[in-house]
Structures are given as C-alpha cells and as structure tokens.
PDB file of N, CA and C in Angstrom:
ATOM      1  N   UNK A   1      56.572 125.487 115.700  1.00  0.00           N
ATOM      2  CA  UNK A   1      57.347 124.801 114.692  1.00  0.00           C
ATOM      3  C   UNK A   1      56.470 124.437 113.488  1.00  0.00           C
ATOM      4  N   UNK A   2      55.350 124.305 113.938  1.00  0.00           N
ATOM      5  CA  UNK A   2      54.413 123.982 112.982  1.00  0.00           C
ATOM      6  C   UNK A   2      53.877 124.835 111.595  1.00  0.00           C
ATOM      7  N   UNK A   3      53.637 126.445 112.125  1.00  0.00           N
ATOM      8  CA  UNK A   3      53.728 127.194 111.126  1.00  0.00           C
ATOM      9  C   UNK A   3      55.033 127.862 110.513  1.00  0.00           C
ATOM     10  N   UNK A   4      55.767 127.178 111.219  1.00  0.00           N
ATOM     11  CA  UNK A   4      57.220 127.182 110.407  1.00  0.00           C
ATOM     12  C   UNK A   4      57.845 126.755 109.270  1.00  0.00           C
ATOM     13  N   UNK A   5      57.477 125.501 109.284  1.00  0.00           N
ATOM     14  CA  UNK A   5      57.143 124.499 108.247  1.00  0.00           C
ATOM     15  C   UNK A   5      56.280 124.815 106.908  1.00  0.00           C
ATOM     16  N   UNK A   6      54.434 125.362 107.818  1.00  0.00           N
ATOM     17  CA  UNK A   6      53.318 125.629 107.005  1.00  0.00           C
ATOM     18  C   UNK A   6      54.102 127.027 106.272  1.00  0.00           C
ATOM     19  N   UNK A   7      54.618 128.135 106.720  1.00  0.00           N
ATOM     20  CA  UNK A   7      55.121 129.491 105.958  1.00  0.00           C
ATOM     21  C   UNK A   7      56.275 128.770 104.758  1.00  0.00           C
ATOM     22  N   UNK A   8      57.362 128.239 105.048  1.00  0.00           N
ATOM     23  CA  UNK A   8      58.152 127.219 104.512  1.00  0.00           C
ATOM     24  C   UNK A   8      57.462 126.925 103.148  1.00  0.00           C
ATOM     25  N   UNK A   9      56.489 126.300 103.412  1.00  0.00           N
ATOM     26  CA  UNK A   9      55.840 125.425 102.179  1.00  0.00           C
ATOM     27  C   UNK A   9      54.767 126.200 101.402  1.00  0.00           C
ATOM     28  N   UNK A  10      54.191 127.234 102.130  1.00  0.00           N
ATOM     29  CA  UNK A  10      53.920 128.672 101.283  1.00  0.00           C
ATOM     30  C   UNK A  10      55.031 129.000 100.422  1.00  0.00           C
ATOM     31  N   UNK A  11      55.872 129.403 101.227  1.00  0.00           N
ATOM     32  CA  UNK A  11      56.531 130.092 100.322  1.00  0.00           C
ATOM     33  C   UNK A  11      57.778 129.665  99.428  1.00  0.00           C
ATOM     34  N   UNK A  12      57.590 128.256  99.169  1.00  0.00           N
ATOM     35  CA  UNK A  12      58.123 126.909  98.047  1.00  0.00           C
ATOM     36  C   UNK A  12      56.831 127.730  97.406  1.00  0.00           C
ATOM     37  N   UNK A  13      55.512 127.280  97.609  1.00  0.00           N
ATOM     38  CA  UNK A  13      54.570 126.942  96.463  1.00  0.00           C
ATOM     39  C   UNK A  13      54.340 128.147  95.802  1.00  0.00           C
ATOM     40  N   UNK A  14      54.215 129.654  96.396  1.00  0.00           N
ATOM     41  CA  UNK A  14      54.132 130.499  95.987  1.00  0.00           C
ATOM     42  C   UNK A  14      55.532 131.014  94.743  1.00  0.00           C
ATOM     43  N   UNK A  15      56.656 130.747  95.105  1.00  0.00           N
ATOM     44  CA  UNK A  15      57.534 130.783  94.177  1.00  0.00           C
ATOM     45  C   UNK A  15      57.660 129.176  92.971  1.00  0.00           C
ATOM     46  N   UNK A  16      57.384 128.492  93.080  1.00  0.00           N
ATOM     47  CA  UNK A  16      57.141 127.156  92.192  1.00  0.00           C
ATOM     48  C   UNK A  16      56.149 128.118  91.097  1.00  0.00           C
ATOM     49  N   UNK A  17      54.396 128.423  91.552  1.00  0.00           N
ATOM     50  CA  UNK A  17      54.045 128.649  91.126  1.00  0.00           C
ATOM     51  C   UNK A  17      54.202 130.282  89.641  1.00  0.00           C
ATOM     52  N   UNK A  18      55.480 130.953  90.374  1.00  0.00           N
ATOM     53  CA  UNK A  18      56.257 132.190  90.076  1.00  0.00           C
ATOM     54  C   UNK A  18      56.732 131.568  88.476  1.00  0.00           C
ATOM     55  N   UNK A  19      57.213 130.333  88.800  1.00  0.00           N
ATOM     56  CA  UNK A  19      58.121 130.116  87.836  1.00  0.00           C
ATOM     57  C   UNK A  19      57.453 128.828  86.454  1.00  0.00           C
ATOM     58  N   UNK A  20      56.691 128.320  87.085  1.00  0.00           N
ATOM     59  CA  UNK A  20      55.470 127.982  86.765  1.00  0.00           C
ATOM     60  C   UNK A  20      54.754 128.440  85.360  1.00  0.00           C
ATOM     61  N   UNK A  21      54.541 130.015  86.012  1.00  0.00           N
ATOM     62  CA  UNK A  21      53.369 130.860  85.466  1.00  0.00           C
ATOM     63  C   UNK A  21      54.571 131.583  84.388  1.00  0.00           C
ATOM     64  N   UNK A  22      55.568 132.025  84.696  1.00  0.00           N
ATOM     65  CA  UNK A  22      56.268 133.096  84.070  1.00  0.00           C
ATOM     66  C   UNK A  22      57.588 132.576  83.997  1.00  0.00           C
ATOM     67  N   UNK A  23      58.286 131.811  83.341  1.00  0.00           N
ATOM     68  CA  UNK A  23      59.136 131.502  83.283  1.00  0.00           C
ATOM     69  C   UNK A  23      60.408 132.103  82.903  1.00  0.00           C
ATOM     70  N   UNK A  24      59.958 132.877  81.580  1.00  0.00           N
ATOM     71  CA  UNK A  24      61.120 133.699  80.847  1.00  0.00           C
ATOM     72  C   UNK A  24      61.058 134.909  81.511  1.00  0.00           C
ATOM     73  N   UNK A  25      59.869 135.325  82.134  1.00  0.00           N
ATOM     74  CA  UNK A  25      60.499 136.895  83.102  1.00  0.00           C
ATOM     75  C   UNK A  25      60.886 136.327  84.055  1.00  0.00           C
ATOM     76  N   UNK A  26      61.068 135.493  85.125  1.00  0.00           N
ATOM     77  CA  UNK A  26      61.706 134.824  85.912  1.00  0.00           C
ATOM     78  C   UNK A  26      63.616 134.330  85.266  1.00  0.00           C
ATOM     79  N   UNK A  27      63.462 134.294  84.141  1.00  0.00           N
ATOM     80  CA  UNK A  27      64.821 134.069  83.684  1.00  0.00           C
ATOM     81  C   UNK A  27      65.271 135.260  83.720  1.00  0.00           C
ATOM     82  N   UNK A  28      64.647 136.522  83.358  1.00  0.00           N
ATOM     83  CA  UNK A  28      65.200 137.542  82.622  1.00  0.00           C
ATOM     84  C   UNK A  28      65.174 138.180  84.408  1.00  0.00           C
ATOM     85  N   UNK A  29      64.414 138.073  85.245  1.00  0.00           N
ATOM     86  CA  UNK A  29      64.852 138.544  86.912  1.00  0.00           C
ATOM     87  C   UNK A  29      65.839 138.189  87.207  1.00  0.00           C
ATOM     88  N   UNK A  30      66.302 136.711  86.825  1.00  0.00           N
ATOM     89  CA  UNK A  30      67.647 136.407  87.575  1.00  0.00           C
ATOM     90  C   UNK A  30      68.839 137.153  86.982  1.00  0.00           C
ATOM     91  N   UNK A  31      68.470 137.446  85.127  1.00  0.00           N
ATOM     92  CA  UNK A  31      70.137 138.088  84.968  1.00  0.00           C
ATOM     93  C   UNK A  31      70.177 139.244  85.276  1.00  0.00           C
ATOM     94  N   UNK A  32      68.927 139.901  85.290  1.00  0.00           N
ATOM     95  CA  UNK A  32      68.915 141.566  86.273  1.00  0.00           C
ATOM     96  C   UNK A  32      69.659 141.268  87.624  1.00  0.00           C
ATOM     97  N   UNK A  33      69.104 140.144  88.531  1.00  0.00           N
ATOM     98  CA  UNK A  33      69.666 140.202  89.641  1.00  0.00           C
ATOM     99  C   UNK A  33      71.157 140.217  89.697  1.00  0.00           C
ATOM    100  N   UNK A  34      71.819 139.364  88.683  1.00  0.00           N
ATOM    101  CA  UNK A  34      73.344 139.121  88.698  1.00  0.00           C
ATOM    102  C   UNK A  34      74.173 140.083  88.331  1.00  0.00           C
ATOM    103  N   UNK A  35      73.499 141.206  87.728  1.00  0.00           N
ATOM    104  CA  UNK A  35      74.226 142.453  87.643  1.00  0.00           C
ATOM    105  C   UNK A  35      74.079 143.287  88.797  1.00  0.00           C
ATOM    106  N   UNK A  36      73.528 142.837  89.890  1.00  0.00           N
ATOM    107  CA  UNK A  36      72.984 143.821  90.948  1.00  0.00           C
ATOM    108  C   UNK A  36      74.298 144.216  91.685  1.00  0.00           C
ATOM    109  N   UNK A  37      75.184 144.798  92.426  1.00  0.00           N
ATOM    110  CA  UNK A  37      76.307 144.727  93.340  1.00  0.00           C
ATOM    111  C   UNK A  37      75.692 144.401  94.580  1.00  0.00           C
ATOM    112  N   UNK A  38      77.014 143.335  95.263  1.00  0.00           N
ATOM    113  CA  UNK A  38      75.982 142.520  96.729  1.00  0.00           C
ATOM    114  C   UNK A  38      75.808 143.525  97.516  1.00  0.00           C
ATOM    115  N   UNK A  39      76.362 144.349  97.832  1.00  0.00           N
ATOM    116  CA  UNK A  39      75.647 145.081  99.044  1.00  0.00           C
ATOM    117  C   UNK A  39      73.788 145.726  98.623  1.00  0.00           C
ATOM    118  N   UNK A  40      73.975 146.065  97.180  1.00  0.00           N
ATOM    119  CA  UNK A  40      72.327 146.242  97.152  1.00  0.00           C
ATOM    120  C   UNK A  40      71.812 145.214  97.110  1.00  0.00           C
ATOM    121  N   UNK A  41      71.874 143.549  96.887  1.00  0.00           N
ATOM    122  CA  UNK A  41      71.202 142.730  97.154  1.00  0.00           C
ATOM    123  C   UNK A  41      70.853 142.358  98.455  1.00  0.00           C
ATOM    124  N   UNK A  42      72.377 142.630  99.299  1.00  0.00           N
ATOM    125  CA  UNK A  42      72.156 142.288 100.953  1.00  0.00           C
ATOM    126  C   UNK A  42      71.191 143.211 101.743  1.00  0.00           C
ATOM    127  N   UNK A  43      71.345 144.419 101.068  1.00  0.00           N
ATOM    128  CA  UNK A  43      70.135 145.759 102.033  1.00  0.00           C
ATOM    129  C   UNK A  43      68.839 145.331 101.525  1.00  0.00           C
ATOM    130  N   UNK A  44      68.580 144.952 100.340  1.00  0.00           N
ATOM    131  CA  UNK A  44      67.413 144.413  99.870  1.00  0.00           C
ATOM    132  C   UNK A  44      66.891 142.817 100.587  1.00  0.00           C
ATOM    133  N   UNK A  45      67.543 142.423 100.923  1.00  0.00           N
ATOM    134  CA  UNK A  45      67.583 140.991 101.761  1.00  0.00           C
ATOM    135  C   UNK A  45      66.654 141.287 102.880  1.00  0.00           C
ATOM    136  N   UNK A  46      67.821 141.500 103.480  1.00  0.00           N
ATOM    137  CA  UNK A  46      67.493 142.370 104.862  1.00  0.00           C
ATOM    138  C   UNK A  46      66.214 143.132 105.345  1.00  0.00           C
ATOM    139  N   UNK A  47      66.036 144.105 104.291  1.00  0.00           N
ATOM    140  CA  UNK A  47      64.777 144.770 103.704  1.00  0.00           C
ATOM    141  C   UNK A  47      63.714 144.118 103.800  1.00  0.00           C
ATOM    142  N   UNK A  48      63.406 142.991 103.005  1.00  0.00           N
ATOM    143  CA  UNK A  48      62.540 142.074 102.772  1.00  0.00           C
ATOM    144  C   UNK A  48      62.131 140.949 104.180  1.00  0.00           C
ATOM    145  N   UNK A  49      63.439 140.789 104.531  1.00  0.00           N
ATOM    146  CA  UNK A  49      63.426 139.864 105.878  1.00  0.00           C
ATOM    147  C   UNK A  49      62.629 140.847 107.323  1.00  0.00           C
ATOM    148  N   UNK A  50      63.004 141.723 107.305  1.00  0.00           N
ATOM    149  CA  UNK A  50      62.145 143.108 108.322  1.00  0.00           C
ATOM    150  C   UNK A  50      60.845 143.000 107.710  1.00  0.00           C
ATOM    151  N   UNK A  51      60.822 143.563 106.552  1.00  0.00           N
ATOM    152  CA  UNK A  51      59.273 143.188 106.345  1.00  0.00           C
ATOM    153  C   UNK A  51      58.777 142.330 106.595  1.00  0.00           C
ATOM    154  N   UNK A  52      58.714 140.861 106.345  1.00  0.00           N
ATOM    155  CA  UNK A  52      58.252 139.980 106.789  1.00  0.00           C
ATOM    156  C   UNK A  52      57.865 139.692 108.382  1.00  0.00           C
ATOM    157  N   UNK A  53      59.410 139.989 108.884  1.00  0.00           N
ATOM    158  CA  UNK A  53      58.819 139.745 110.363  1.00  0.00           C
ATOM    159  C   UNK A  53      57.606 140.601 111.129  1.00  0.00           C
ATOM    160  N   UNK A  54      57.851 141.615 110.635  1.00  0.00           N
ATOM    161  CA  UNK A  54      56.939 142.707 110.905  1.00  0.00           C
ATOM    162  C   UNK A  54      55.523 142.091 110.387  1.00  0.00           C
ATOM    163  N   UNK A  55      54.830 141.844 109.330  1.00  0.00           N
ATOM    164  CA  UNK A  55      54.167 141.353 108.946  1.00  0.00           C
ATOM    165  C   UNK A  55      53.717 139.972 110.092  1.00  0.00           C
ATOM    166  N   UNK A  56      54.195 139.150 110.333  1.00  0.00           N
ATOM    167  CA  UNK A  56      54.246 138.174 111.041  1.00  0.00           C
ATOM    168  C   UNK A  56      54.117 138.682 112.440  1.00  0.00           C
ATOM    169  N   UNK A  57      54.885 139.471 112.765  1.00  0.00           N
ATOM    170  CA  UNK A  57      54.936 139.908 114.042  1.00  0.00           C
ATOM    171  C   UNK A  57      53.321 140.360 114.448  1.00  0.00           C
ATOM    172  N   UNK A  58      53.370 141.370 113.494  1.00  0.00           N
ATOM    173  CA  UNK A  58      51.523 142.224 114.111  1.00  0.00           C
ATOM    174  C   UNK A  58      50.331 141.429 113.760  1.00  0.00           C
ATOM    175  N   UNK A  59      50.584 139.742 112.913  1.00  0.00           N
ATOM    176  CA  UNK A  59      49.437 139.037 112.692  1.00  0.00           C
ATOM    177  C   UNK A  59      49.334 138.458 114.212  1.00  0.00           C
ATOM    178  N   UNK A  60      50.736 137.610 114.383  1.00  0.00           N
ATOM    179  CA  UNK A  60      50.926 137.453 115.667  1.00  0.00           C
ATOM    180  C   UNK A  60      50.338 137.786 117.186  1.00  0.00           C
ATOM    181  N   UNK A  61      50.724 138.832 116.888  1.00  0.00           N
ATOM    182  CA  UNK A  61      50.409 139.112 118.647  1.00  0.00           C
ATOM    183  C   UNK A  61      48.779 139.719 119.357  1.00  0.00           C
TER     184      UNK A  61
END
C-alpha cells in the first residue's frame, strides 16, 4: 500500500511539474486531446495502463 501511495505522488509531481514547466503546450495537448474520438483515447488508456504494469511488474518480481 505503501508504494501505492509513493507511485501516486510520483506521478501528481511528475505531471504538476508538466504543467509547471510548459504550460501553453500543455494547453494546446488538451485541445488536441478533445478532438481525439473516445475509442482512440480508451485504446490509448489502456495502452498506457499495460505499459505501466508491465513496467512495474518486471521491476517487481
């Protein structure tokens, strides 16, 4: 539970710092994103969420 939390608060600070650093390409990502259609956002989700675990998974074990 603990590095649950610690990944959690990575990855607040790592995006804080996103928006932080780059603000107006961070604006200009979100209206790209809002033209996206959801199913390519959801396969991209998804996408990203596999990666991660995977990542996690093989530090893991």
């Amino acid at each position: 539970m603990k590095e649950l939390i610690i990944a959690i608060g990575l990855l607040l600070f790592i995006e804080g710092m996103l928006y932080a650093l780059f603000p107006s390409k961070m604006k200009n990502m979100l209206k790209a994103i809002e033209k996206l259609p959801v199913n390519q956002l959801r396969i991209s989700g998804l996408l990203f969420a596999l990666i991660g675990f995977a990542i996690v998974w093989y530090f893991k074990r």
